[in-house]
Protein backbone atom coordinates (compact mmCIF):
# COMPACT_ATOMS: atom_id res chain seq x y z
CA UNK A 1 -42.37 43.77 32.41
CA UNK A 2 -39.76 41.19 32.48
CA UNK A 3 -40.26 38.35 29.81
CA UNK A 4 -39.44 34.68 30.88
CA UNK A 5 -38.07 31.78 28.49
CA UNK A 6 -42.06 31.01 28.13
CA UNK A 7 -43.14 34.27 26.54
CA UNK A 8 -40.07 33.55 23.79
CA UNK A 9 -40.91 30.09 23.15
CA UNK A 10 -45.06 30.27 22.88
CA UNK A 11 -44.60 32.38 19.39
CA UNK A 12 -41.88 30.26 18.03
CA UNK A 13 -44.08 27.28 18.59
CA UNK A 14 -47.34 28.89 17.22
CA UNK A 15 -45.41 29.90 14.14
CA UNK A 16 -44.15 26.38 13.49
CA UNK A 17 -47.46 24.34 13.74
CA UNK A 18 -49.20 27.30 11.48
CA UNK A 19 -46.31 27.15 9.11
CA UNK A 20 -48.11 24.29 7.30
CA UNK A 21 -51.44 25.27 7.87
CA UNK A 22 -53.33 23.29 5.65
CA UNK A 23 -56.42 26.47 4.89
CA UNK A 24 -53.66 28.51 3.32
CA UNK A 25 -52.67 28.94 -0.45
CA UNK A 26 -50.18 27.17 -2.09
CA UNK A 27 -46.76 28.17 -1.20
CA UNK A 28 -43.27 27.35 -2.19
CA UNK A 29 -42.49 24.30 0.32
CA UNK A 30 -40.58 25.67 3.35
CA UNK A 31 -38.95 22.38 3.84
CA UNK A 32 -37.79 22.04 0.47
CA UNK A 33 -37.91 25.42 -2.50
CA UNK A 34 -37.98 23.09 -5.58
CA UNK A 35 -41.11 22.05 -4.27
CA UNK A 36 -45.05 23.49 -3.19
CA UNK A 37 -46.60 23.02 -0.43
CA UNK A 38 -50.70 22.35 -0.57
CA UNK A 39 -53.10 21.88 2.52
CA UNK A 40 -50.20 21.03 4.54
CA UNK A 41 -47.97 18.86 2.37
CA UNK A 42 -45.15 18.82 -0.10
CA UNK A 43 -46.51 17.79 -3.52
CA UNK A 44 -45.49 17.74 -7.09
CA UNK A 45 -47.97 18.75 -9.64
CA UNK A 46 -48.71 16.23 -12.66
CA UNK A 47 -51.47 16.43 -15.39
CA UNK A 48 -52.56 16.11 -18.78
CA UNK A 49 -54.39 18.84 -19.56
CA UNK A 50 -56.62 20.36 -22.10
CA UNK A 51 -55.82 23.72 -24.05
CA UNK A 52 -56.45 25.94 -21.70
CA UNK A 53 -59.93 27.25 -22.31
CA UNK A 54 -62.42 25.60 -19.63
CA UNK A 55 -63.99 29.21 -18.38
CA UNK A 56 -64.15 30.93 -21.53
CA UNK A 57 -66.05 27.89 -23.66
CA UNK A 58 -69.18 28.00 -22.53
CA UNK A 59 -69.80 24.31 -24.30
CA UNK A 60 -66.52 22.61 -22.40
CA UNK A 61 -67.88 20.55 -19.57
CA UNK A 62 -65.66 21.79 -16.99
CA UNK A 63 -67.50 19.24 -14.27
CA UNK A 64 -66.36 16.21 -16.43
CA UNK A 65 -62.85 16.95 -17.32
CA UNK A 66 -62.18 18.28 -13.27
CA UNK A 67 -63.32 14.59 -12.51
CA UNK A 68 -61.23 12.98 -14.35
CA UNK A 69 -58.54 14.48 -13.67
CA UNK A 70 -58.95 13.94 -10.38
CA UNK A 71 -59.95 10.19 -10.47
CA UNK A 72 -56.34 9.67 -12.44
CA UNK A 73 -54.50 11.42 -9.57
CA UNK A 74 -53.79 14.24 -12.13
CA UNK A 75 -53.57 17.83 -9.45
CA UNK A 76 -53.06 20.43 -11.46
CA UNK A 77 -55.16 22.34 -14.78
CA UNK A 78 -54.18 25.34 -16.69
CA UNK A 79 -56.53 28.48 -17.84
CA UNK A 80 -56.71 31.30 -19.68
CA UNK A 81 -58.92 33.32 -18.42
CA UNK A 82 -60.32 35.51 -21.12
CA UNK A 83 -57.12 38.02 -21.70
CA UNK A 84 -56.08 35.90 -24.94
CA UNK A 85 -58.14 33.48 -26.42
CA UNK A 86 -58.27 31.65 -30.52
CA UNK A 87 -60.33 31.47 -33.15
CA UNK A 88 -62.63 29.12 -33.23
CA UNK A 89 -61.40 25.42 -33.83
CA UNK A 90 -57.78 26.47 -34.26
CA UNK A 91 -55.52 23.54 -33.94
CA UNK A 92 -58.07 21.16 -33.18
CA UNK A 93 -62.22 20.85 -34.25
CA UNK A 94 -63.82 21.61 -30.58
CA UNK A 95 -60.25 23.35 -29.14
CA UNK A 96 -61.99 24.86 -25.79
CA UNK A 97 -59.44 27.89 -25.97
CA UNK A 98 -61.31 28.58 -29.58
CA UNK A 99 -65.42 28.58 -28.39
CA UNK A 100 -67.83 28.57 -31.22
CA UNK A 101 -68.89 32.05 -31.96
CA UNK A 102 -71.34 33.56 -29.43
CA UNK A 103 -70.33 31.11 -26.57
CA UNK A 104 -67.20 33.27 -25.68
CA UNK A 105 -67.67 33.99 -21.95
CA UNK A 106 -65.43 37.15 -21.46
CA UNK A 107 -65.24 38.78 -18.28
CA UNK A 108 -66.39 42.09 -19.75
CA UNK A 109 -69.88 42.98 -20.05
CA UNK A 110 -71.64 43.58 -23.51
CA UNK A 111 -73.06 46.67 -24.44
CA UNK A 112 -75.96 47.96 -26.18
CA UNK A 113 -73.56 49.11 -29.35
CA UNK A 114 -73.17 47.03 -32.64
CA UNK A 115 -69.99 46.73 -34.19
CA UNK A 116 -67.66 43.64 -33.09
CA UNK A 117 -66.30 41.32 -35.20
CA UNK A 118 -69.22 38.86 -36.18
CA UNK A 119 -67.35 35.57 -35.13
CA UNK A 120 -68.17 36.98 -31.29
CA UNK A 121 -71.44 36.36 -31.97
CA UNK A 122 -74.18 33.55 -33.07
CA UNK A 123 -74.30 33.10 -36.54
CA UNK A 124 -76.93 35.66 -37.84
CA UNK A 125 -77.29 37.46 -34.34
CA UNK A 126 -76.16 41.01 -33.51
CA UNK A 127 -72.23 41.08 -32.55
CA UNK A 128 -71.78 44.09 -29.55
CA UNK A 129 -69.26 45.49 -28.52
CA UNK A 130 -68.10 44.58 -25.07
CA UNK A 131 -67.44 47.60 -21.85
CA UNK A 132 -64.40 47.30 -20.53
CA UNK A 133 -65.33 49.32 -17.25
CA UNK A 134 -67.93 46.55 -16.59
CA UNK A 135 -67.61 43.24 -15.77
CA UNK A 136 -70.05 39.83 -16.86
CA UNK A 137 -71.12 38.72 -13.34
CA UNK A 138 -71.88 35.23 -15.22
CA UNK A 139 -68.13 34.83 -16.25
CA UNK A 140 -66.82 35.35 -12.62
CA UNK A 141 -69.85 32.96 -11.35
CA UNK A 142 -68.90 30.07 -13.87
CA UNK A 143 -64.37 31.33 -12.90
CA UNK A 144 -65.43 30.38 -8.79
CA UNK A 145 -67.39 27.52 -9.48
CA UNK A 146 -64.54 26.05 -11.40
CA UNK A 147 -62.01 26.85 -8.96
CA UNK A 148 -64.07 25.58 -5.98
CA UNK A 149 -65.11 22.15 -7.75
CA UNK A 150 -61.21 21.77 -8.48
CA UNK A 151 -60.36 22.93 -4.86
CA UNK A 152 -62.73 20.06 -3.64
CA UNK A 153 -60.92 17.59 -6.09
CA UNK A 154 -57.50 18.66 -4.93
CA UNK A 155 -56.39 20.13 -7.91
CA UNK A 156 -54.26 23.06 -8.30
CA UNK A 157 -55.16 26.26 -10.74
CA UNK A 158 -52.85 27.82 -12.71
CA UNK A 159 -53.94 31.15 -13.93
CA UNK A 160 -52.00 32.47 -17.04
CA UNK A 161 -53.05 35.52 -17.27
CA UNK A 162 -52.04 36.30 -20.97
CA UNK A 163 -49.99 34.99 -24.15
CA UNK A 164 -47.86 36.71 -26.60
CA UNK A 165 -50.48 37.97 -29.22
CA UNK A 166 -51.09 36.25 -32.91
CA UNK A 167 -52.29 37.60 -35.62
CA UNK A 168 -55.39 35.99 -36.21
CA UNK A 169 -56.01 36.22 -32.51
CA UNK A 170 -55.98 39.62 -32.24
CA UNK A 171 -59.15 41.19 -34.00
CA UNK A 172 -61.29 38.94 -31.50
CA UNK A 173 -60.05 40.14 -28.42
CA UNK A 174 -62.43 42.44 -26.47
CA UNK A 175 -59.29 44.80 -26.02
CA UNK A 176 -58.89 44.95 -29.61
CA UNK A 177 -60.67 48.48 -30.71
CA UNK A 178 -63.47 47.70 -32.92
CA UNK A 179 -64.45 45.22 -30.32
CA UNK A 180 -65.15 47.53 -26.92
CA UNK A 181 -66.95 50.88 -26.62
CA UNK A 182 -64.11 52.80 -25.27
CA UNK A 183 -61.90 52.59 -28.29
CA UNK A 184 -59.14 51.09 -26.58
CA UNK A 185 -56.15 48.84 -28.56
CA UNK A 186 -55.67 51.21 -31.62
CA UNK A 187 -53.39 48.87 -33.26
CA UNK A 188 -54.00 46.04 -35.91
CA UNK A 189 -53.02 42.67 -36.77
CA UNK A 190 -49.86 43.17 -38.23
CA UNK A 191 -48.69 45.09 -35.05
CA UNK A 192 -50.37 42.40 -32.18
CA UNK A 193 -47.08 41.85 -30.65
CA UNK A 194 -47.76 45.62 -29.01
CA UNK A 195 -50.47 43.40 -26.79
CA UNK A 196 -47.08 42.42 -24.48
CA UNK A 197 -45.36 45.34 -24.26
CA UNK A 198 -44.71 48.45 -22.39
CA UNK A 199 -44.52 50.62 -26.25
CA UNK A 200 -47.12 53.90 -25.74
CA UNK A 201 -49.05 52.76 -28.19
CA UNK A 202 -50.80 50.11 -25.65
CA UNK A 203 -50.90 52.42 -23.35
CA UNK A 204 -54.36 52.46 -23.06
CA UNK A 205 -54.58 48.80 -23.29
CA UNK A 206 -52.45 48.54 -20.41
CA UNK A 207 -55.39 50.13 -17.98
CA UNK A 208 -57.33 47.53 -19.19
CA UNK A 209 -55.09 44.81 -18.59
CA UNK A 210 -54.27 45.83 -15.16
CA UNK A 211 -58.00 46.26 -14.40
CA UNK A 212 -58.51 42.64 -15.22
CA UNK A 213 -56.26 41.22 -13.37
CA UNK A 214 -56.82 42.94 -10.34
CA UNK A 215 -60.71 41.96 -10.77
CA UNK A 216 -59.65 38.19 -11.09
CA UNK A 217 -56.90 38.11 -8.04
CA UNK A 218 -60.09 39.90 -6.13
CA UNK A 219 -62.25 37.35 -6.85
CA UNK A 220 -60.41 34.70 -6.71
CA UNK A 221 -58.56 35.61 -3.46
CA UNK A 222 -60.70 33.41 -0.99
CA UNK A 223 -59.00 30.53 -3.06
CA UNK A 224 -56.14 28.35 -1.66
CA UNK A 225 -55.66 26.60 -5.03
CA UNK A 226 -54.46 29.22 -6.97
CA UNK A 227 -50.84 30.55 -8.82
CA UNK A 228 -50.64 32.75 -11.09
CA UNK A 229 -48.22 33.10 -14.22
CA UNK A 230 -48.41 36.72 -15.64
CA UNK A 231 -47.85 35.84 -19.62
CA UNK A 232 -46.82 32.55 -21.74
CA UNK A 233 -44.18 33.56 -24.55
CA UNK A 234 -44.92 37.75 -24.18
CA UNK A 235 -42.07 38.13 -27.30
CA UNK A 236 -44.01 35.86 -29.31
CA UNK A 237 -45.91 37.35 -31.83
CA UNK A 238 -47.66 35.65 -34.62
CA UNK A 239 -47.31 37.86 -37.81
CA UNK A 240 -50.61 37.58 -40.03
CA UNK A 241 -48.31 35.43 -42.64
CA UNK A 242 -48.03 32.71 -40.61
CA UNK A 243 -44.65 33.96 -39.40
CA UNK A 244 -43.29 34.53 -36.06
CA UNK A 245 -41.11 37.63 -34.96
CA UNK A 246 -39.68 37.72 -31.55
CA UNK A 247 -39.39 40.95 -30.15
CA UNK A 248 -37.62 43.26 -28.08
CA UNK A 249 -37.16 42.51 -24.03
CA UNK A 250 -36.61 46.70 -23.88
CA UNK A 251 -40.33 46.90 -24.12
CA UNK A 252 -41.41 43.37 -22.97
CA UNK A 253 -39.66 43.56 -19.50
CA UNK A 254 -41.69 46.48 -18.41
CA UNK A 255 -44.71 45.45 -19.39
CA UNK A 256 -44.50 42.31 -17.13
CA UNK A 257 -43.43 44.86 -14.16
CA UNK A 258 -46.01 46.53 -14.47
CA UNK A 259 -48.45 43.79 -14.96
CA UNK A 260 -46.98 42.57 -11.52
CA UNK A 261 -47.74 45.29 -9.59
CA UNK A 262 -50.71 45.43 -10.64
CA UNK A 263 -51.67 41.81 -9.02
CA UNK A 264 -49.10 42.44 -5.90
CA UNK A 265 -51.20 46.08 -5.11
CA UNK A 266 -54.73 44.03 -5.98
CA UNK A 267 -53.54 41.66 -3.22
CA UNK A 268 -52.17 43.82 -1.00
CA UNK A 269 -54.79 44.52 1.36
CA UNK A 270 -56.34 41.04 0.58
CA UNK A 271 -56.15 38.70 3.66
CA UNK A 272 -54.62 35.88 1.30
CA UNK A 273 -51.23 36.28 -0.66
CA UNK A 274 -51.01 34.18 -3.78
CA UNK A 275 -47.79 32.60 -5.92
CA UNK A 276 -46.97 34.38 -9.41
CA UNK A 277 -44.30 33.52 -11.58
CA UNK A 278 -43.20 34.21 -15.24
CA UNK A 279 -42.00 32.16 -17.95
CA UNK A 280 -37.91 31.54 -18.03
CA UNK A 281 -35.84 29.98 -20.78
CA UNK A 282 -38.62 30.10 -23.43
CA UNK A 283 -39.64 33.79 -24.83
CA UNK A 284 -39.90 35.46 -22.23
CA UNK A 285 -37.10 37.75 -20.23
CA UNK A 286 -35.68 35.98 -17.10
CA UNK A 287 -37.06 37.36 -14.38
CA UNK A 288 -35.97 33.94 -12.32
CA UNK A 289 -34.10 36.11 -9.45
CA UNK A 290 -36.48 38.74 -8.35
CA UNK A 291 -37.97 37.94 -5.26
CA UNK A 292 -41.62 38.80 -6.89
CA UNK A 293 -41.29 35.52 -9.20
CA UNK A 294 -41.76 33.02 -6.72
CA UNK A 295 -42.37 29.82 -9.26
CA UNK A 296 -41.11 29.35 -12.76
CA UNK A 297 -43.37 27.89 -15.46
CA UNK A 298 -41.38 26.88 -18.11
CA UNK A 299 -41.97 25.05 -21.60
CA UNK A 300 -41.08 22.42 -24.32
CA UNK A 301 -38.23 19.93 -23.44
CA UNK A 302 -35.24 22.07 -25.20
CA UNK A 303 -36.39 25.08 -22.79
CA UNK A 304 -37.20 23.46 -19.81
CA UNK A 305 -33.58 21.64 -19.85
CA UNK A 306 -32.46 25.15 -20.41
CA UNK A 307 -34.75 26.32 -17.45
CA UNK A 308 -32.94 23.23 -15.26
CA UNK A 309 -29.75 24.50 -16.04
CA UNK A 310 -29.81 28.05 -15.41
CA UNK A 311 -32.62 28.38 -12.78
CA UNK A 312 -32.19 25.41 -10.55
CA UNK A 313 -30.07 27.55 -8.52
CA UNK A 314 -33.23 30.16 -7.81
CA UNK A 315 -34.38 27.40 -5.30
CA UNK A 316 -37.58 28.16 -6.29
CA UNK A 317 -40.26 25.15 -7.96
CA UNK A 318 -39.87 24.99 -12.01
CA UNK A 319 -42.62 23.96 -13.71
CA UNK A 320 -42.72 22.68 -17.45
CA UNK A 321 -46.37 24.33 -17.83
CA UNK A 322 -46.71 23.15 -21.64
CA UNK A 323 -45.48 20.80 -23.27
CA UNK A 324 -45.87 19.57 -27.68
CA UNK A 325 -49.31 19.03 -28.64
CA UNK A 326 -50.67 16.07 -28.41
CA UNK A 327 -53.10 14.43 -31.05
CA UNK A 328 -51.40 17.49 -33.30
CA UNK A 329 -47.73 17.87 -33.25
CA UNK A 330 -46.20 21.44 -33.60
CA UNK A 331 -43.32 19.09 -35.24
CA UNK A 332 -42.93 17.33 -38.05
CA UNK A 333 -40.96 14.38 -36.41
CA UNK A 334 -44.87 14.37 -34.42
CA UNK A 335 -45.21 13.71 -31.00
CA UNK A 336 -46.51 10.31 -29.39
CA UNK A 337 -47.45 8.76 -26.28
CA UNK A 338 -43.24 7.29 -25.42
CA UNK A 339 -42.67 11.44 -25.62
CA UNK A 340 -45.32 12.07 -23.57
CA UNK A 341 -44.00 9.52 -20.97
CA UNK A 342 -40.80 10.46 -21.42
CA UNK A 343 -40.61 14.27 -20.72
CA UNK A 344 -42.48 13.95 -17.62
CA UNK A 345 -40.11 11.18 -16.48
CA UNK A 346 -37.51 13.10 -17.08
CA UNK A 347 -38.52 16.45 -16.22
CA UNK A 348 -39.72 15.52 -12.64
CA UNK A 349 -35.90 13.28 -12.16
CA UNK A 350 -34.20 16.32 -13.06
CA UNK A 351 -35.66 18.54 -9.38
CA UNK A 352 -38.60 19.77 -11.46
CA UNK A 353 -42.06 20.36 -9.22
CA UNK A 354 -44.72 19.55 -11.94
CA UNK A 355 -45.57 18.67 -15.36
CA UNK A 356 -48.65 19.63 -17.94
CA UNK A 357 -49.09 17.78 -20.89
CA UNK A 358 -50.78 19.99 -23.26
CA UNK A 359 -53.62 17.22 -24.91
CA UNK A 360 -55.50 17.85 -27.91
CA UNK A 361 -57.76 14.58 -27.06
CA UNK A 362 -59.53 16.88 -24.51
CA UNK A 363 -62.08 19.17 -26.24
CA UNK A 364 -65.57 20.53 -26.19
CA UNK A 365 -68.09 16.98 -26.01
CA UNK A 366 -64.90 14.78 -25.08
CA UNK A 367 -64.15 16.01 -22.11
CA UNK A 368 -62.80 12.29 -20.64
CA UNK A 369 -60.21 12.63 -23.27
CA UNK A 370 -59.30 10.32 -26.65
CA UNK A 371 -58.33 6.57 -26.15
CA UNK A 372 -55.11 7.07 -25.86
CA UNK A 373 -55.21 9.22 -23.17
CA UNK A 374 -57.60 6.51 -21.14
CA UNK A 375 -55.62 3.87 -21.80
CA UNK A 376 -52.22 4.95 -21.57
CA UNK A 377 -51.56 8.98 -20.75
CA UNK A 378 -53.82 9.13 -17.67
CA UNK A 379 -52.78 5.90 -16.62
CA UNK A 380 -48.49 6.55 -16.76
CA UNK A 381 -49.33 9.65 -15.72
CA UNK A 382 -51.00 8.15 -12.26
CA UNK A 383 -47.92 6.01 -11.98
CA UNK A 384 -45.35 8.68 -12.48
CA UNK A 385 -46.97 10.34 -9.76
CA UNK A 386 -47.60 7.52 -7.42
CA UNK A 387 -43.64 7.16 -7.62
CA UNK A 388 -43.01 10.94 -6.90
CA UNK A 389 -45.37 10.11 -3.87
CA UNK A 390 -43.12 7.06 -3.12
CA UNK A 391 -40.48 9.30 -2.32
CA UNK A 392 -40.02 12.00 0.89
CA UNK A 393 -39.61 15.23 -1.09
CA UNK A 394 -38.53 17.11 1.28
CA UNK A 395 -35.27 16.25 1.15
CA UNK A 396 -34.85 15.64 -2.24
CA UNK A 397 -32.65 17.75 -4.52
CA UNK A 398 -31.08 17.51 -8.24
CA UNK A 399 -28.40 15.14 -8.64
CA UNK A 400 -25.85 14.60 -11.56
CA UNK A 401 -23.12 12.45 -9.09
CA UNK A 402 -23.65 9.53 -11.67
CA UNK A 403 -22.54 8.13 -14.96
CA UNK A 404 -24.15 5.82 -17.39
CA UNK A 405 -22.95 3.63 -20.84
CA UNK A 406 -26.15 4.71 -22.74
CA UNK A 407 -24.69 6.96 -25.28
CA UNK A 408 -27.88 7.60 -27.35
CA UNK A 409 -29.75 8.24 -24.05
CA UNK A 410 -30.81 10.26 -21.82
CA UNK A 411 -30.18 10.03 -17.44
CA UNK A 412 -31.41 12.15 -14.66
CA UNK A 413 -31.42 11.92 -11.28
CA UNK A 414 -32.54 13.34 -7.74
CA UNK A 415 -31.76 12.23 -4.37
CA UNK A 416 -31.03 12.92 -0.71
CA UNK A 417 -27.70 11.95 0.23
CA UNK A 418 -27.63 8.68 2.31
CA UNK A 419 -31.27 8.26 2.31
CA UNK A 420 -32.99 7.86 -1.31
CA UNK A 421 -31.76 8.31 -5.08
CA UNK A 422 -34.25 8.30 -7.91
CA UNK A 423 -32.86 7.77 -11.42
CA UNK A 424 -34.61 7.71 -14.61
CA UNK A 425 -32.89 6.64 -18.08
CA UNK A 426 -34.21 6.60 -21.37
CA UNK A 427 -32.99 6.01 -25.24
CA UNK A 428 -33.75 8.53 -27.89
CA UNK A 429 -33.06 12.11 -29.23
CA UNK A 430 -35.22 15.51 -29.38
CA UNK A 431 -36.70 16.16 -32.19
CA UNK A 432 -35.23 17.44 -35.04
CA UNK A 433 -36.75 20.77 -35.74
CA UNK A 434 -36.63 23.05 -32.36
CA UNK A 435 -36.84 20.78 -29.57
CA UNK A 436 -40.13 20.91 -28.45
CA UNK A 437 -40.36 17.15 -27.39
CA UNK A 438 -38.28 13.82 -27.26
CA UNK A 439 -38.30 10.88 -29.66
CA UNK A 440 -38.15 7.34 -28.13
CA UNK A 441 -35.77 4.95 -30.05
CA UNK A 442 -37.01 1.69 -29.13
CA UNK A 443 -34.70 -1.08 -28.86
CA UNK A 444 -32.99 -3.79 -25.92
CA UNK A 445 -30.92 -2.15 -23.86
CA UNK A 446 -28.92 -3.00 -20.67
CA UNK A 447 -27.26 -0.24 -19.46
CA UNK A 448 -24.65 0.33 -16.32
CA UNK A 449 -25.15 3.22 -13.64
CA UNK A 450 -22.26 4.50 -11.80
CA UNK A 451 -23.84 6.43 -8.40
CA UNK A 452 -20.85 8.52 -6.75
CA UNK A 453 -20.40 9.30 -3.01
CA UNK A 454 -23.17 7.58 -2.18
CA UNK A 455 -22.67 6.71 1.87
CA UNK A 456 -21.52 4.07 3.68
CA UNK A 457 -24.86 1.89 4.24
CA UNK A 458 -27.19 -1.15 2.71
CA UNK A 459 -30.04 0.08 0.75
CA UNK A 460 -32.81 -1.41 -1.11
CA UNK A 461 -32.71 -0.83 -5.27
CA UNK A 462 -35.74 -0.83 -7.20
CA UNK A 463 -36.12 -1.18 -11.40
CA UNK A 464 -39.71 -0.01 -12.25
CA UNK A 465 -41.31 -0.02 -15.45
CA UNK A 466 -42.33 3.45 -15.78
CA UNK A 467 -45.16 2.30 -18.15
CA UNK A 468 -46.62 -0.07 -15.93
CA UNK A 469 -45.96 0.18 -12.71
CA UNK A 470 -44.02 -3.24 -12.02
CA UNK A 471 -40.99 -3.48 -10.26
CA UNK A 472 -39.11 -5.62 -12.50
CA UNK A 473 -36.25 -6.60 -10.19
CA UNK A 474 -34.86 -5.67 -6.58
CA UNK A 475 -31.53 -5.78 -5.14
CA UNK A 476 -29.78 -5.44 -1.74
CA UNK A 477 -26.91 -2.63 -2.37
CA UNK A 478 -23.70 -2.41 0.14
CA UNK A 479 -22.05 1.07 -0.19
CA UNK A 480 -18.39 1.02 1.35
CA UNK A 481 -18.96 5.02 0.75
CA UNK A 482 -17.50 4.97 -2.83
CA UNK A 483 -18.90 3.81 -6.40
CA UNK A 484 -22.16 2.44 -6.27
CA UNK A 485 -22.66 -0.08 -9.72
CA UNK A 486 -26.28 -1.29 -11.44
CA UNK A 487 -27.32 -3.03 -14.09
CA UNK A 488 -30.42 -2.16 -15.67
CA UNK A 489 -33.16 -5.30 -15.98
CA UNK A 490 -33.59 -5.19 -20.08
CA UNK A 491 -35.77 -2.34 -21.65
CA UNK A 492 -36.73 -1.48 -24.77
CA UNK A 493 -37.25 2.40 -24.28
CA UNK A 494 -36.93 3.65 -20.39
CA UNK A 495 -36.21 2.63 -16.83
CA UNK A 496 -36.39 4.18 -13.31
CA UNK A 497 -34.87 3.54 -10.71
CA UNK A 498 -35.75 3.85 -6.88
CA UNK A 499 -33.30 3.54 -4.08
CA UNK A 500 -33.81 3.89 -0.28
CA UNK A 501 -31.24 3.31 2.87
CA UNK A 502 -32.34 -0.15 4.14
CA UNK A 503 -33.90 0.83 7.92
């Protein structure tokens, strides 16, 4: 039967309106890659989040910290769910990614025979060994429960299901062979970077890992606000010295292929397809232009400008999914609240899609986080996003059209040509060790911007205070379709800058 224009034109429209169908996962934005796309909108994803271990500490008051997140306009938490976890305390007294012993909620079930390492369970109570063909109903009630409270809260999950292996790490995971019944992960401390690779010696590990995350894609399929990253840093592994060896990609690149499959043939005949991505620019093989990888997490500021360089081109959202640690420092120079500030600031001005500040001032009983994240992290963190917001993302892309006369600083910029610019600058230097955050050098500054190309038109200029909020000065701009020339207002660390075509 002959088709007329109508029968053409009914699908076409059907598939537009449902493109943005707001009861479907996350997705890359298909107005704009660099971006996601969440119940129907573009969005950015900003946090600052705890370390990782809200399902598998049984003591971390998942209820309180979702909360608060959300009431600070924070959209986004990170987990591991059970496939690498820490000793307990590591880092921090009350780290949730390091439980107390006997509150480790693993999704494998324990059995009936003795043996595991005693720090798995309650002091003085029997420590047994956990079945790796059976899984701990409780653990996948307590996984959904989290991801539907955060669902309701509009915040996004990101799975990670692994991390290279340490050391110390190693003899508590339920993989590890004195701790499970079937004998699996014949390998020992010394030899824990095996736990990310493709080598035949975790070969039977391997099953294991596949198994789980199969079980946790399944379960967590009915989910819209889910991605998944396969492994954080899979060459790193933590020697029982305290050194660190990087290994070989031969055996690492494999491993995360077949780890991949394994969650693409788990969703396969699922109704709803979910995002995964791997780590780029930071330990981990580049696997940035594989269709597969459809988001890149990235880390650390030294990295993640690496990540901006080389990936941006993917058109695909990067992520910088960890950052230095606050309240710690994995640097000597330390790490503050003007870095915390600043990386986001910057990251998100360079084209990134979100930000996660790792922060130690979340743990097990302080769930709201430390004073300084209530009075000053949460807070810049609502107003960094409430400027992303401020913008239309959709057409927004990197820029680097611009010059600027601070020669100790730092400038990025995205815009849409003709329509908006956003520029942020800042004064300092990364740290001196391996550039795993900035350092603010505070000081008065006025500094001149040079915009390029910018249109013909008469926009609107905005200088906000990126740790309060206030626009500290507005100007009318005339662009005869050449060089466009600011002034900063004075600062003493950083600036943004906001411009829009005047209507």
């Amino acid at each position: 039967m002959k088709k007329s224009i109508i029968d053409f034109f009914i699908p076409v429209v059907f598939l537009i309106l449902t493109s943005g169908c707001s009861d479907s996962p996350v997705i890359v934005s298909p107005l704009n890659p660099h971006f996601f796309q969440y119940k129907g909108e573009t969005v950015v994803l900003i946090s600052s989040d705890h370390h990782y271990g809200a399902i598998i500490d049984l003591d971390f008051n998942y209820e309180t910290f979702l909360k608060y997140l959300a009431d600070n306009k924070m959209n986004i938490t990170r987990i591991y769910p059970g496939g690498m976890f820490e000793p307990t305390d590591k880092f921090i007294p009350g780290n949730p990614l390091g439980p107390l012993p006997g509150r480790q909620l693993l999704p494998w079930q324990r059995s009936e025979q003795p043996g595991a390492d005693s720090r798995l369970a309650s002091p003085g109570q029997i420590s047994f060994k956990y079945d790796l063909e059976k899984w701990d109903p409780e653990y996948f009630i307590r996984l959904k429960s989290f991801v539907k409270l955060a669902d309701r809260l509009n915040i996004i999950v990101e799975v990670a299901f692994f991390n290279g292996m340490y050391a110390d790490c190693w003899p508590l995971m339920a993989m590890y062979h004195k701790n499970n019944i079937q004998n699996a992960g014949r390998y020992e401390a010394e030899d824990c970077g095996l736990f990310t690779t493709a080598d035949i010696r975790n070969a039977d590990v391997m099953k294991y890992q596949k198994a789980y995350i199969q079980k946790i894609a399944t379960e967590l399929n009915g989910f819209d606000n889910v991605i998944y990253d396969i492994c954080d840093e899979p060459n790193l592994q933590g020697l029982p010295d305290g050194s660190i060896r990087v290994n070989n990609d031969s055996l690492i690149r494999p491993w995360i292929i077949e780890m991949k499959n394994a969650f693409l043939m788990a969703e396969q005949s699922l109704p709803k397809k979910h995002l995964i991505g791997q780590t780029v620019q930071n330990l981990s093989p580049d696997h940035s232009d594989e269709t597969w990888c459809e988001w890149l997490p990235t880390e650390y500021v030294r990295p993640a400008e690496k990540a901006l360089r080389l990936n941006y081109k993917a058109n695909k959202p990067l992520v910088n999914v960890e950052t230095n640690y606050y309240g710690i420092s994995l640097t000597k120079d330390g790490y503050d609240i003007n870095a915390v500030r600043i990386e986001g600031w910057w990251y998100m001005m360079s084209g990134g899609a979100g930000c996660i500040n790792l922060n130690g001032e979340y743990y097990r009983g302080n769930e709201n986080g430390g004073s300084d994240t209530q009075t000053r992290i949460a807070p810049q963190k609502k107003i960094l996003m409430e400027f992303m917001q401020s913008l239309e993302l959709e057409g927004l892309n990197a820029y680097s059209k611009f010059s600027h006369s601070a020669t100790d600083g730092f400038c990025s910029a995205i815009s849409e040509s003709g329509k908006q610019y956003a520029l942020y600058i800042f004064h300092g230097r990364y740290d001196s060790e391996w550039g795993a955050n900035f350092l603010a050098a505070p000081g008065s500054y006025n500094d001149t911007i040079v915009l390029n190309s910018v249109p013909a038109g008469e926009y609107l200029a905005e200088w906000i205070d990126p740790v309060s909020g206030a626009v500290k000065s507005s100007e009318s701009l005339d662009s005869d379709g050449g060089e466009l020339k600011l002034i900063t207002p004075e600062y003493t660390i950083d600036m943004a800058l906001r411009i829009k075509v005047k209507e």
